[in-house]
Protein backbone atom coordinates (compact mmCIF):
# COMPACT_ATOMS: atom_id res chain seq x y z
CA UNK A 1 -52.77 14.93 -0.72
CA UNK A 2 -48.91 15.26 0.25
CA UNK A 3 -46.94 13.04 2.01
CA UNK A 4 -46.91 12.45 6.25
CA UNK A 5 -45.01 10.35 8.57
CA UNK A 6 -47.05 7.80 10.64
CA UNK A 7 -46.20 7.51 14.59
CA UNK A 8 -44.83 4.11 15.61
CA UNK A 9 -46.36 2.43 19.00
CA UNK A 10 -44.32 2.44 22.07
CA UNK A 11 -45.01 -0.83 23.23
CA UNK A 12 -45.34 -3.92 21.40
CA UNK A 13 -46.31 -6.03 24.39
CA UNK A 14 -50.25 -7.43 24.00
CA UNK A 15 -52.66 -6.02 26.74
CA UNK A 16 -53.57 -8.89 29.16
CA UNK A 17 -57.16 -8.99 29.46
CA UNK A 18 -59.10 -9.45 32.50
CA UNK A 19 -62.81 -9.91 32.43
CA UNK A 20 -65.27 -7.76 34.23
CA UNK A 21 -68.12 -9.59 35.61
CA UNK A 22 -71.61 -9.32 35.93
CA UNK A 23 -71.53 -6.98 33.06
CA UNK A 24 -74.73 -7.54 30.25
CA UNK A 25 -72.93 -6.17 27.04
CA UNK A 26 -76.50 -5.51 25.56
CA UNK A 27 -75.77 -1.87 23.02
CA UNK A 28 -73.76 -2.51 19.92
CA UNK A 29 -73.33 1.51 19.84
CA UNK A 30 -71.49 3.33 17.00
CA UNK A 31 -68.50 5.11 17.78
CA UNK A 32 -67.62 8.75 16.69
CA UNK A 33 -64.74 10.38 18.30
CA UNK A 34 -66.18 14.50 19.57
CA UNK A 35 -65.06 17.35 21.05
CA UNK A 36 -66.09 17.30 25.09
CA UNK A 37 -69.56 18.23 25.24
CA UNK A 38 -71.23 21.05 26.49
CA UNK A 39 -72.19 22.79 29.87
CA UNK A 40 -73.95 20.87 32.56
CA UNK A 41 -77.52 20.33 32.09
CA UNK A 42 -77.74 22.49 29.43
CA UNK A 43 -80.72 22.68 27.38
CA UNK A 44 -80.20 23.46 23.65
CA UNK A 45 -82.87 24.18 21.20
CA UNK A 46 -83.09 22.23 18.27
CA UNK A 47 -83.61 24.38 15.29
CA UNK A 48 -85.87 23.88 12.22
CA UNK A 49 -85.20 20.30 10.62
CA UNK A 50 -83.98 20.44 7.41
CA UNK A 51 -85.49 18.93 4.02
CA UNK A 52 -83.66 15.45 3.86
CA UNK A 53 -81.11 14.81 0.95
CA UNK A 54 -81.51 12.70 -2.03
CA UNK A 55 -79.72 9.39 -2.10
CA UNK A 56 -76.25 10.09 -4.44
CA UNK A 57 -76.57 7.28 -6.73
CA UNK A 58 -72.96 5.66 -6.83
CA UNK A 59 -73.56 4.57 -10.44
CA UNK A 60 -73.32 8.22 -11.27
CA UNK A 61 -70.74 9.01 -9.05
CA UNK A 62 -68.35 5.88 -10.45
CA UNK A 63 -69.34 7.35 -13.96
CA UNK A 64 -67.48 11.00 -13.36
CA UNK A 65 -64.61 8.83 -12.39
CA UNK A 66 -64.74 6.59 -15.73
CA UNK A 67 -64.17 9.16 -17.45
CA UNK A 68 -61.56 11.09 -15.01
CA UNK A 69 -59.54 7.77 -15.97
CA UNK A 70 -60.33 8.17 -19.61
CA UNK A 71 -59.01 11.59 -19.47
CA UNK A 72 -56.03 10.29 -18.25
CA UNK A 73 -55.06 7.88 -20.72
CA UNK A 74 -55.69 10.08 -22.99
CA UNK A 75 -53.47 12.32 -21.97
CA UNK A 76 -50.20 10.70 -20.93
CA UNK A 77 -51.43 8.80 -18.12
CA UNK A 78 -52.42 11.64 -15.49
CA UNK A 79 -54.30 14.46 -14.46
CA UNK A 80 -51.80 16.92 -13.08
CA UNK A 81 -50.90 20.12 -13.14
CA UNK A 82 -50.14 22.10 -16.36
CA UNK A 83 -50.45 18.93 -17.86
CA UNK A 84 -53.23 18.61 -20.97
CA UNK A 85 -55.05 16.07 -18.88
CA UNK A 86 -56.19 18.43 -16.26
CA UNK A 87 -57.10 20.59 -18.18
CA UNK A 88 -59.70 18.42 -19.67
CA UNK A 89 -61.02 17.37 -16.51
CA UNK A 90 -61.79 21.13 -15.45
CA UNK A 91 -63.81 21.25 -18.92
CA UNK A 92 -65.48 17.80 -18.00
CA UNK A 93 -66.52 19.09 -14.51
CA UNK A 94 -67.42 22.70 -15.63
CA UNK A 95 -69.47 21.46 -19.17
CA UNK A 96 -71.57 19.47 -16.45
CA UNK A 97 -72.14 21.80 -13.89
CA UNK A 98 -73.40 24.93 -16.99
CA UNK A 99 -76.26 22.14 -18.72
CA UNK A 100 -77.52 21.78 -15.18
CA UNK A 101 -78.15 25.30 -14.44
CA UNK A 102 -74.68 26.77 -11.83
CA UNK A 103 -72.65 30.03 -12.55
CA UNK A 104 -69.30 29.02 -13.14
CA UNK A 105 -66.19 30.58 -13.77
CA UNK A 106 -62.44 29.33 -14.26
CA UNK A 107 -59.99 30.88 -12.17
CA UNK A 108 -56.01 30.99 -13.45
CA UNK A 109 -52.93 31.07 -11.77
CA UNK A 110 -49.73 30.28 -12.41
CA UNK A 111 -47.40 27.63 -10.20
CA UNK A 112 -44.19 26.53 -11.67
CA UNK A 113 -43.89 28.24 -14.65
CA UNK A 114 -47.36 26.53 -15.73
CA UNK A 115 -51.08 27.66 -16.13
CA UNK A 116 -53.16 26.60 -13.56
CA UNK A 117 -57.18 26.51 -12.69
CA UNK A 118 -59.53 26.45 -10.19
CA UNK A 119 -63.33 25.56 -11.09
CA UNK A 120 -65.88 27.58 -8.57
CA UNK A 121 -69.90 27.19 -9.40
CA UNK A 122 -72.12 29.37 -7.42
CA UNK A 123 -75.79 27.54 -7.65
CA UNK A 124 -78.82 30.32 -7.89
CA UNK A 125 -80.36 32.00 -4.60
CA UNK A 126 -79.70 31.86 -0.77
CA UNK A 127 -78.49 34.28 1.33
CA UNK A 128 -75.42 35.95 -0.24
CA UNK A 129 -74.36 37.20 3.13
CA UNK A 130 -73.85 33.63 4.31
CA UNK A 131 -71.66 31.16 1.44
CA UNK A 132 -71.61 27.56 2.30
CA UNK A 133 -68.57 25.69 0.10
CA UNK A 134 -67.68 22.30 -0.48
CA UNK A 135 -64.76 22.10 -2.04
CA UNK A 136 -62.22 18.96 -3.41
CA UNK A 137 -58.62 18.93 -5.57
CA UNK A 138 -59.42 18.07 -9.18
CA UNK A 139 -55.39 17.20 -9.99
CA UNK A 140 -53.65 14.13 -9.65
CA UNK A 141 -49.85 13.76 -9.38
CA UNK A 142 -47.50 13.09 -12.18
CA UNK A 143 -47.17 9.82 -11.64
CA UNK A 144 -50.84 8.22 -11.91
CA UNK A 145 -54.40 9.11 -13.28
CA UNK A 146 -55.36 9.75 -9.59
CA UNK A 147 -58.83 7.93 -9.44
CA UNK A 148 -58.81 7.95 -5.59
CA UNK A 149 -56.51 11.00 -4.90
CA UNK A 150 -58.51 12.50 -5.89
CA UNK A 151 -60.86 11.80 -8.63
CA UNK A 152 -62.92 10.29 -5.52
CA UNK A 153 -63.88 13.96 -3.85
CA UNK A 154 -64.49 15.44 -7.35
CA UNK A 155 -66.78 13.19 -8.20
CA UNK A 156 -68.61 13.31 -5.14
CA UNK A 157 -68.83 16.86 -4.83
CA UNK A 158 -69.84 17.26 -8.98
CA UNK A 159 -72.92 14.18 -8.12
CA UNK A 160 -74.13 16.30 -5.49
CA UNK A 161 -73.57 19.59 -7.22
CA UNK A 162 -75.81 18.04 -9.61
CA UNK A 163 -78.21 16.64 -7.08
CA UNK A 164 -78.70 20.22 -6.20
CA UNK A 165 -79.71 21.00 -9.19
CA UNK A 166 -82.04 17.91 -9.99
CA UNK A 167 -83.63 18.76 -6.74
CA UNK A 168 -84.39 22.55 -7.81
CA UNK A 169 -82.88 23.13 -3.69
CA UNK A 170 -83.60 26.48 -2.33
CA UNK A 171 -81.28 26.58 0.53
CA UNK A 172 -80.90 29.47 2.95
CA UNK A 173 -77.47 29.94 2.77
CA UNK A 174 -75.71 30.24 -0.60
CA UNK A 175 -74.10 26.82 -2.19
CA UNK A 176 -70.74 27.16 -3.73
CA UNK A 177 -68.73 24.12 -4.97
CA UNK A 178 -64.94 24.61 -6.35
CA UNK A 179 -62.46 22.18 -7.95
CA UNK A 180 -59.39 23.27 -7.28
CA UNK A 181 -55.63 22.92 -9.22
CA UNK A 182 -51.94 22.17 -7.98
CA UNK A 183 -52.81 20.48 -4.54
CA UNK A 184 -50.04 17.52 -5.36
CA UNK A 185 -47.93 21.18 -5.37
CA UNK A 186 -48.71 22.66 -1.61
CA UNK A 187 -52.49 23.50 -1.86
CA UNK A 188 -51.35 26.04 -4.75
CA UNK A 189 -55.01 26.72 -6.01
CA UNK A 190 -56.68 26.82 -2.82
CA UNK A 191 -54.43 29.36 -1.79
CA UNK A 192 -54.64 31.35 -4.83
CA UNK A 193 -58.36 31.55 -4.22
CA UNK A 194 -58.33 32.57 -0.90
CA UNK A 195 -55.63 35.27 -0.95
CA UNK A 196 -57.53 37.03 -3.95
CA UNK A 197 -60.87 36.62 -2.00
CA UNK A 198 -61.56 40.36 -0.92
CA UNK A 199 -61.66 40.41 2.88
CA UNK A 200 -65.90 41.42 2.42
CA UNK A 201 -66.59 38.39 0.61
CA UNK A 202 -64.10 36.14 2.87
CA UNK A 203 -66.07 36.97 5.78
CA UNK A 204 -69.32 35.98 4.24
CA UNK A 205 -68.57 32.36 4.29
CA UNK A 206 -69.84 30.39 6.88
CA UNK A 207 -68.24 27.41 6.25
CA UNK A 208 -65.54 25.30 3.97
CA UNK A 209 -65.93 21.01 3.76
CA UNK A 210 -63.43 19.60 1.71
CA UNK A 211 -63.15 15.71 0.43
CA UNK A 212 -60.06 14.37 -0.68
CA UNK A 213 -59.71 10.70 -1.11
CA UNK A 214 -62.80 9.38 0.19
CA UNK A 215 -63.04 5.97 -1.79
CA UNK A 216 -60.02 4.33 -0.22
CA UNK A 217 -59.58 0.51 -1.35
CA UNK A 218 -58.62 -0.28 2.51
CA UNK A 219 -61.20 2.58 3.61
CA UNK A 220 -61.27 4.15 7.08
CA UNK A 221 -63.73 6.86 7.79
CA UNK A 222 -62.29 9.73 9.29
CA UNK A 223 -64.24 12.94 10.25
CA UNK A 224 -62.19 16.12 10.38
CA UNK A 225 -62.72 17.99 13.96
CA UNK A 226 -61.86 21.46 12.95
CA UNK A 227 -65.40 23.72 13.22
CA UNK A 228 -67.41 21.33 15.82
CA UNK A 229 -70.92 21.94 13.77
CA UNK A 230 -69.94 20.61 10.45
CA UNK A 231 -67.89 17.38 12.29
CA UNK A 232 -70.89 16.68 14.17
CA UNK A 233 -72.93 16.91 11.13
CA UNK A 234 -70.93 14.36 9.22
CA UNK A 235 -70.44 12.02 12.79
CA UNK A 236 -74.38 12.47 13.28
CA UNK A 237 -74.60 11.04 9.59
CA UNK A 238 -72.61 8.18 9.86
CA UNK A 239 -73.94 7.25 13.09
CA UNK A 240 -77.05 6.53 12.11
CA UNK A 241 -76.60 3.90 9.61
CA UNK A 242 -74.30 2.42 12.48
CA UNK A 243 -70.87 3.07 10.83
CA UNK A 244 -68.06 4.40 13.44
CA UNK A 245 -65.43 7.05 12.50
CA UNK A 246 -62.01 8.64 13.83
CA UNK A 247 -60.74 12.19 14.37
CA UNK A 248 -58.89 12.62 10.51
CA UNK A 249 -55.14 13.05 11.68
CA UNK A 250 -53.48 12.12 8.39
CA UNK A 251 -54.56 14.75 6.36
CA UNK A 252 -53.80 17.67 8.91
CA UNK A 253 -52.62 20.74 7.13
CA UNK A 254 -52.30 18.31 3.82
CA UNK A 255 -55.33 19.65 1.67
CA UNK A 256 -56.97 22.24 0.67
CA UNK A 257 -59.25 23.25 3.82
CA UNK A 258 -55.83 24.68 5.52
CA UNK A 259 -56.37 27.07 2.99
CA UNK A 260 -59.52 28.38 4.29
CA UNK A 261 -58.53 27.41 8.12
CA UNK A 262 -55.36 29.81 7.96
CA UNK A 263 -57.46 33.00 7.44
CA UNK A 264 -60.71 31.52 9.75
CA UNK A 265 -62.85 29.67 7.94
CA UNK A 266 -64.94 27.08 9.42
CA UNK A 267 -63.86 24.17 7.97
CA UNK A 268 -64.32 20.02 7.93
CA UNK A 269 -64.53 17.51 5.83
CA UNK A 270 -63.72 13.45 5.25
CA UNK A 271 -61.29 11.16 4.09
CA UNK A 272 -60.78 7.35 4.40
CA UNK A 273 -57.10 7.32 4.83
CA UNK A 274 -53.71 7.49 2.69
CA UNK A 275 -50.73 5.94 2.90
CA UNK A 276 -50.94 5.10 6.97
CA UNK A 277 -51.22 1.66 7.93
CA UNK A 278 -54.44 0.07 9.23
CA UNK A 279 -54.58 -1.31 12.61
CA UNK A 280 -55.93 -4.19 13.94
CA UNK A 281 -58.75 -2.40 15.92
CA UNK A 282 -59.48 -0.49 12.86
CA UNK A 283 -59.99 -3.83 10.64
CA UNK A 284 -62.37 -4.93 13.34
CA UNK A 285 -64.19 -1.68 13.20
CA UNK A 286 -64.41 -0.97 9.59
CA UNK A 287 -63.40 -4.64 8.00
CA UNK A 288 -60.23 -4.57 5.13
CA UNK A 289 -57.15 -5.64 6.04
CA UNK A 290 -55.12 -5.10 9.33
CA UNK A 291 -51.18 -3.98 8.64
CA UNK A 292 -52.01 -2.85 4.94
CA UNK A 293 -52.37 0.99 4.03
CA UNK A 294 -55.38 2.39 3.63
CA UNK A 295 -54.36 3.00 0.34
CA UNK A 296 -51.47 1.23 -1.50
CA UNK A 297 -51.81 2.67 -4.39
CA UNK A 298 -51.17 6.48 -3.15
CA UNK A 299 -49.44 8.57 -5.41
CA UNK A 300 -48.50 5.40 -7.91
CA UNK A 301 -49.69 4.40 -11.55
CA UNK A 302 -52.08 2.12 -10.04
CA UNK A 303 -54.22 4.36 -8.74
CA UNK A 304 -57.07 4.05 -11.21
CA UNK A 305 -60.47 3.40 -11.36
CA UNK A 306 -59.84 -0.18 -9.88
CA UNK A 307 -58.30 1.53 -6.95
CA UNK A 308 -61.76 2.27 -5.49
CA UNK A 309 -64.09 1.12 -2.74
CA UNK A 310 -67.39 1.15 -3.56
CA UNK A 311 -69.12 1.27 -0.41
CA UNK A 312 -66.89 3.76 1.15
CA UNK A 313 -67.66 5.74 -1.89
CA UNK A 314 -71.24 5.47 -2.06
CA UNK A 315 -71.19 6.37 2.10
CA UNK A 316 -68.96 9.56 1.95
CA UNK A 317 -70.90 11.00 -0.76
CA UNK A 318 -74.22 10.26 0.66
CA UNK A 319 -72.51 11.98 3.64
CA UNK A 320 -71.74 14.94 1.95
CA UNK A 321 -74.83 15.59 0.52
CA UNK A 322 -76.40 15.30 3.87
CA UNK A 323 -73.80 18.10 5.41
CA UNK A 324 -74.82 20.06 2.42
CA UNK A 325 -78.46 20.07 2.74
CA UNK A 326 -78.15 20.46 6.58
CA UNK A 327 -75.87 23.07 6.60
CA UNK A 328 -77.02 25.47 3.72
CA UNK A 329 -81.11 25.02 5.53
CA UNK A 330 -79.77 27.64 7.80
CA UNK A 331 -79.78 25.80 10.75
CA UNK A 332 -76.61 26.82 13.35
CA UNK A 333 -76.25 23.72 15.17
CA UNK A 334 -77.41 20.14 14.21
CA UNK A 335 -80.25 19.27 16.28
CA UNK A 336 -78.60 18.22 20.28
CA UNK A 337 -80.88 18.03 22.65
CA UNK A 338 -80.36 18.15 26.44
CA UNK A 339 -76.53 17.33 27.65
CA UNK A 340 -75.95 16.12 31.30
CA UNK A 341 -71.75 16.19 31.95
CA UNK A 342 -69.18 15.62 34.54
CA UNK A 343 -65.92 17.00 34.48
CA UNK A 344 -64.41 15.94 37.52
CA UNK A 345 -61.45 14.11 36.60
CA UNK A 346 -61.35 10.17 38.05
CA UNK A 347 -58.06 8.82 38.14
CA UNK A 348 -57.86 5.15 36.67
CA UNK A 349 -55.69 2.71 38.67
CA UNK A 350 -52.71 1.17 36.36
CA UNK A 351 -53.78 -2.28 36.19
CA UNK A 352 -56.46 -1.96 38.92
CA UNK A 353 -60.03 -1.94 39.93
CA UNK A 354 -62.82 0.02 37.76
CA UNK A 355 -63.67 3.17 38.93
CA UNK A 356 -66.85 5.58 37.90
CA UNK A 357 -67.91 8.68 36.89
CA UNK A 358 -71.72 9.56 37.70
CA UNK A 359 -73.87 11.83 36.61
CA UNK A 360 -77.32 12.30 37.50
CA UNK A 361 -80.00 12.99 35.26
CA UNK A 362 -83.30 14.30 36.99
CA UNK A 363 -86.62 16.42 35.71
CA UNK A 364 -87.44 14.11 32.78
CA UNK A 365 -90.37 12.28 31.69
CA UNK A 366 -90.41 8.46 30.04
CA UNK A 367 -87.38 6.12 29.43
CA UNK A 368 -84.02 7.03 27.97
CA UNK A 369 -83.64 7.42 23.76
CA UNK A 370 -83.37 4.29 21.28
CA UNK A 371 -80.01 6.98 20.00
CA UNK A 372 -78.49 8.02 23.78
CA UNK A 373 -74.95 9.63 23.06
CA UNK A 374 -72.55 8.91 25.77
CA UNK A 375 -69.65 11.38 25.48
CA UNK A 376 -66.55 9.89 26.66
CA UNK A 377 -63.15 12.14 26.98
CA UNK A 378 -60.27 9.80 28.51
CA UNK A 379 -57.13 10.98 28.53
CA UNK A 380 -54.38 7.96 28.82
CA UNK A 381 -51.53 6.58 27.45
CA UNK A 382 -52.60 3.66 25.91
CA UNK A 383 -56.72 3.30 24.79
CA UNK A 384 -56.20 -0.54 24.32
CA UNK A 385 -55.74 -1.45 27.79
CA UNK A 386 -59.12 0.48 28.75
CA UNK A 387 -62.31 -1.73 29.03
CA UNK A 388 -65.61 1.06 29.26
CA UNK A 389 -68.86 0.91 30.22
CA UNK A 390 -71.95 2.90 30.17
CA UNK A 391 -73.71 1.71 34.39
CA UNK A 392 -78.23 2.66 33.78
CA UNK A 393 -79.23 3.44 36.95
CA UNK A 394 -80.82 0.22 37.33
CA UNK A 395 -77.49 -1.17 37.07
CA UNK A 396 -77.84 -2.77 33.78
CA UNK A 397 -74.25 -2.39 31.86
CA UNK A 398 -73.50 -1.42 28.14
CA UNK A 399 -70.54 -1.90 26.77
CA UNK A 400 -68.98 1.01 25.08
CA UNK A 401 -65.45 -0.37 24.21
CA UNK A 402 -63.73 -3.46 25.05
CA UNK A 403 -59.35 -3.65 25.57
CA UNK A 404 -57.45 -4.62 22.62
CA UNK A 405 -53.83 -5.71 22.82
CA UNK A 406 -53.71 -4.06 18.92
CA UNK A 407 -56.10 -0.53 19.84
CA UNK A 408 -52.04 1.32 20.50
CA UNK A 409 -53.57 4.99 20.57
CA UNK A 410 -53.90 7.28 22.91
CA UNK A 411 -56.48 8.45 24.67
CA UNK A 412 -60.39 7.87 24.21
CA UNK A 413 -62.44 10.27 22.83
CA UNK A 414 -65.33 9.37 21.52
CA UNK A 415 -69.61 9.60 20.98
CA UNK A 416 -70.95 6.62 21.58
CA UNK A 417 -74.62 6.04 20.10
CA UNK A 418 -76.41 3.36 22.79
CA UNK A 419 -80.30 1.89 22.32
CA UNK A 420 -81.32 2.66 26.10
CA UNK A 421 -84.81 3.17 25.79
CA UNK A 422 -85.85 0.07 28.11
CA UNK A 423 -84.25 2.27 31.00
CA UNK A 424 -85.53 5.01 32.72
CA UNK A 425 -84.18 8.14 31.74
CA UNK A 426 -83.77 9.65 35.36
CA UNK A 427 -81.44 8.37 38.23
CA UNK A 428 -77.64 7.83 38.14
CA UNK A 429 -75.64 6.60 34.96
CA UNK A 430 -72.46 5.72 35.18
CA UNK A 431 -69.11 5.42 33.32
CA UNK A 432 -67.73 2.79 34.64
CA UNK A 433 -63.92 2.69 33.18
CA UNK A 434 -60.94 -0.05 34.05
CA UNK A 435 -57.79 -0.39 32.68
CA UNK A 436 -56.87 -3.98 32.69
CA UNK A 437 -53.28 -4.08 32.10
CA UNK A 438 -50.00 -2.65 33.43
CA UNK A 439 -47.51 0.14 32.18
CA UNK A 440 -50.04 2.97 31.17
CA UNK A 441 -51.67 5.90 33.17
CA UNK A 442 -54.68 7.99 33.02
CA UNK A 443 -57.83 9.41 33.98
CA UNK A 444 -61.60 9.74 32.81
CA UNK A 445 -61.40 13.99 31.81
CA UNK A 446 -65.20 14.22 31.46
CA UNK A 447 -68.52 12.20 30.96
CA UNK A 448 -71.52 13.17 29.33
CA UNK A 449 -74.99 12.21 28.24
CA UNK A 450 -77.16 13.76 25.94
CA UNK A 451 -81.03 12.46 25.52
């Protein structure tokens, strides 16, 4: 992944906080930031459930990237372009991927006065009208093996690959998995591939994830919110073993999905950060270390095979296999359910009293969901100062976020995951929002529940 520039807060002053009272904080929800949700009321029908996916055994994910590193010091110390050492890793990847049964074929180009490859392997059956791809940059840079960036999403995407193919899958859509060359260069293979993709066959694919740098020592998870199915997919996933994420911002236009993006590809993907710094609300969230990168060994010598989280690793990659399962089954939407919203927009005071946003849910039988998602869109100046919570219409609270002097982003938006399933489902909820400390503005955009 290329370089970026990270933002620097505007105000280094710490938020005062102000307690609410009478408040039961009784959900630990899991966050996942979402695009607003849908119409009012509207009832969506789930479609067929998918077959679940294996478990990606780490072991044998931590094993492609032994020998990724072995490669590499075997060959001058990296894995980049028209260097011998990538090279070798395309014939590692591709040697794999023919014993266990995939069509492969080597693509060439040529990027500064150098050979170049991309790796695509088509696995057997599904609908050729409708290509599902996972995707992931197989060089490093010059200057380092590139274990993380991005050894990580190769591996990954070859384990499941291989999964696939232990599994004998027979998804709907067609699976196709590519590896591609000269990222560290401007997404040089990527592009390659698409531009010589006749226009027939580009419209036949219904969707591009790509993974690039998803074992980050210092690990974030970060969802990409391009095409709104495949980021709910992955936000679904990680929600339900409790884990929060954040909208990817790093990586915008960095790797290779603006490839398929450019010419209208669905597209998505994860990461667990680069070269930004961790914030304190992010340490709190995710645990690592507050005002270190996520990775500190981007784009240097020492990014080898010690460079790695494990448990980031072993997440993302059981993540991905669950996107591809769900996504290749055929299914156009990950299963919903009904959505209640409110778009009215609610001013919040600077500094002031809490104000609401209602919204009524009627026509249902039973209590509320163990998993209720509370959609929150906030638009404001500064998240940290902004203390949320989710009103039953009982008046039992939940709290959804609490102020943090550190939290310096803007905005809130977020799905927020909350056992309610001692309340009953129909009535008034509330989103009861205050902002508890001077200098920043805003107003609650929309609210929305769906059971």
């Amino acid at each position: 992944m290329t370089h970026s520039v990270s933002r620097i807060p505007r105000r280094t002053a710490a938020a005062a906080v102000l307690a609410l009272t009478g408040l039961l904080a009784t959900a630990a929800p899991a966050a996942t930031a979402a695009p607003p949700a849908a119409a009012s009321a509207a009832a969506r029908t789930a479609p067929a459930t998918a077959a679940a996916a294996p478990d990606i055994p780490l072991a044998n994910v931590k094993a492609h990237l032994t020998q990724l590193q072995s490669i590499a010091t075997a060959n001058g110390g990296n894995r980049a372009h028209g260097r011998p050492g990538y090279k070798a890793s395309i014939d590692y990847v591709k040697a794999k991927l023919d014993a266990a049964g995939f069509t492969t074929s080597v693509q060439q180009f040529t990027s500064n006065s150098a050979v170049g490859y991309n790796l695509i392997a088509d696995w057997p059956g599904g609908d050729p009208n409708q290509v599902l791809m996972a995707g992931a940059h197989l060089d490093s840079v010059s200057s380092g093996p590139g274990i993380n960036d991005n050894g990580s999403g190769s591996a990954a995407v070859l384990e499941t690959a291989l999964a696939v193919s232990r599994a004998g899958l027979k998804p709907a859509k067609h699976l196709r998995f590519a590896w591609w060359g000269a990222e560290e260069l401007g997404l040089v293979g990527s592009r390659y591939y698409v531009a010589n993709l006749p226009a027939t066959e580009r419209s036949k694919l219904s969707g591009y994830m790509n993974f690039d740098m998803i074992g980050s020592p210092n690990a974030g998870y970060f969802v990409y919110d391009d095409d709104p199915v495949i980021e709910r997919t992955f936000k679904d996933y990680f929600a339900g073993i409790g884990v929060p994420t954040e909208i990817e911002t790093e990586g915008d236009g960095r790797s290779d999905h603006a490839s398929f993006k450019n010419v209208g590809v669905p597209v998505g993907g994860l990461f667990t950060g680069a070269s930004r710094t961790k914030t304190s609300a992010q340490a709190q969230k995710w645990g690592g270390t507050a005002g270190q990168a996520f990775d500190r060994c981007y784009h240097s010598s020492c990014d080898t095979t010690s460079n790695i989280n494990d448990t980031a690793l072993d997440r993302n990659s059981d993540a991905l296999a669950h996107a591809v399962w769900t996504l290749s089954a055929g299914t156009t939407e990950p299963p919903a359910g009904d959505t209640y919203q409110n778009t009215t927009d609610v001013p919040i005071p600077d500094g002031g009293a809490a104000v609401t946003s209602p919204v009524t849910v009627s026509g249902r039988t039973g209590n509320a969901p163990a998993a209720l998602r509370v959609g929150v869109d906030i638009v404001h100046t500064w998240r940290g100062d902004l203390v949320i919570d989710l009103v039953a219409p009982d008046g039992t609270a939940y709290r959804l976020k609490n102020s943090s002097g550190g939290d310096s982003a803007d905005n809130v938006r977020e799905t927020y995951t909350v056992d309610a399933s001692s309340e009953a489902a129909n009535g008034t909820w509330l989103l009861r929002v205050q902002d508890v400390a001077r200098y920043d503005t805003g107003y609650i955009n929309s609210f929305s529940l769906t059971f």
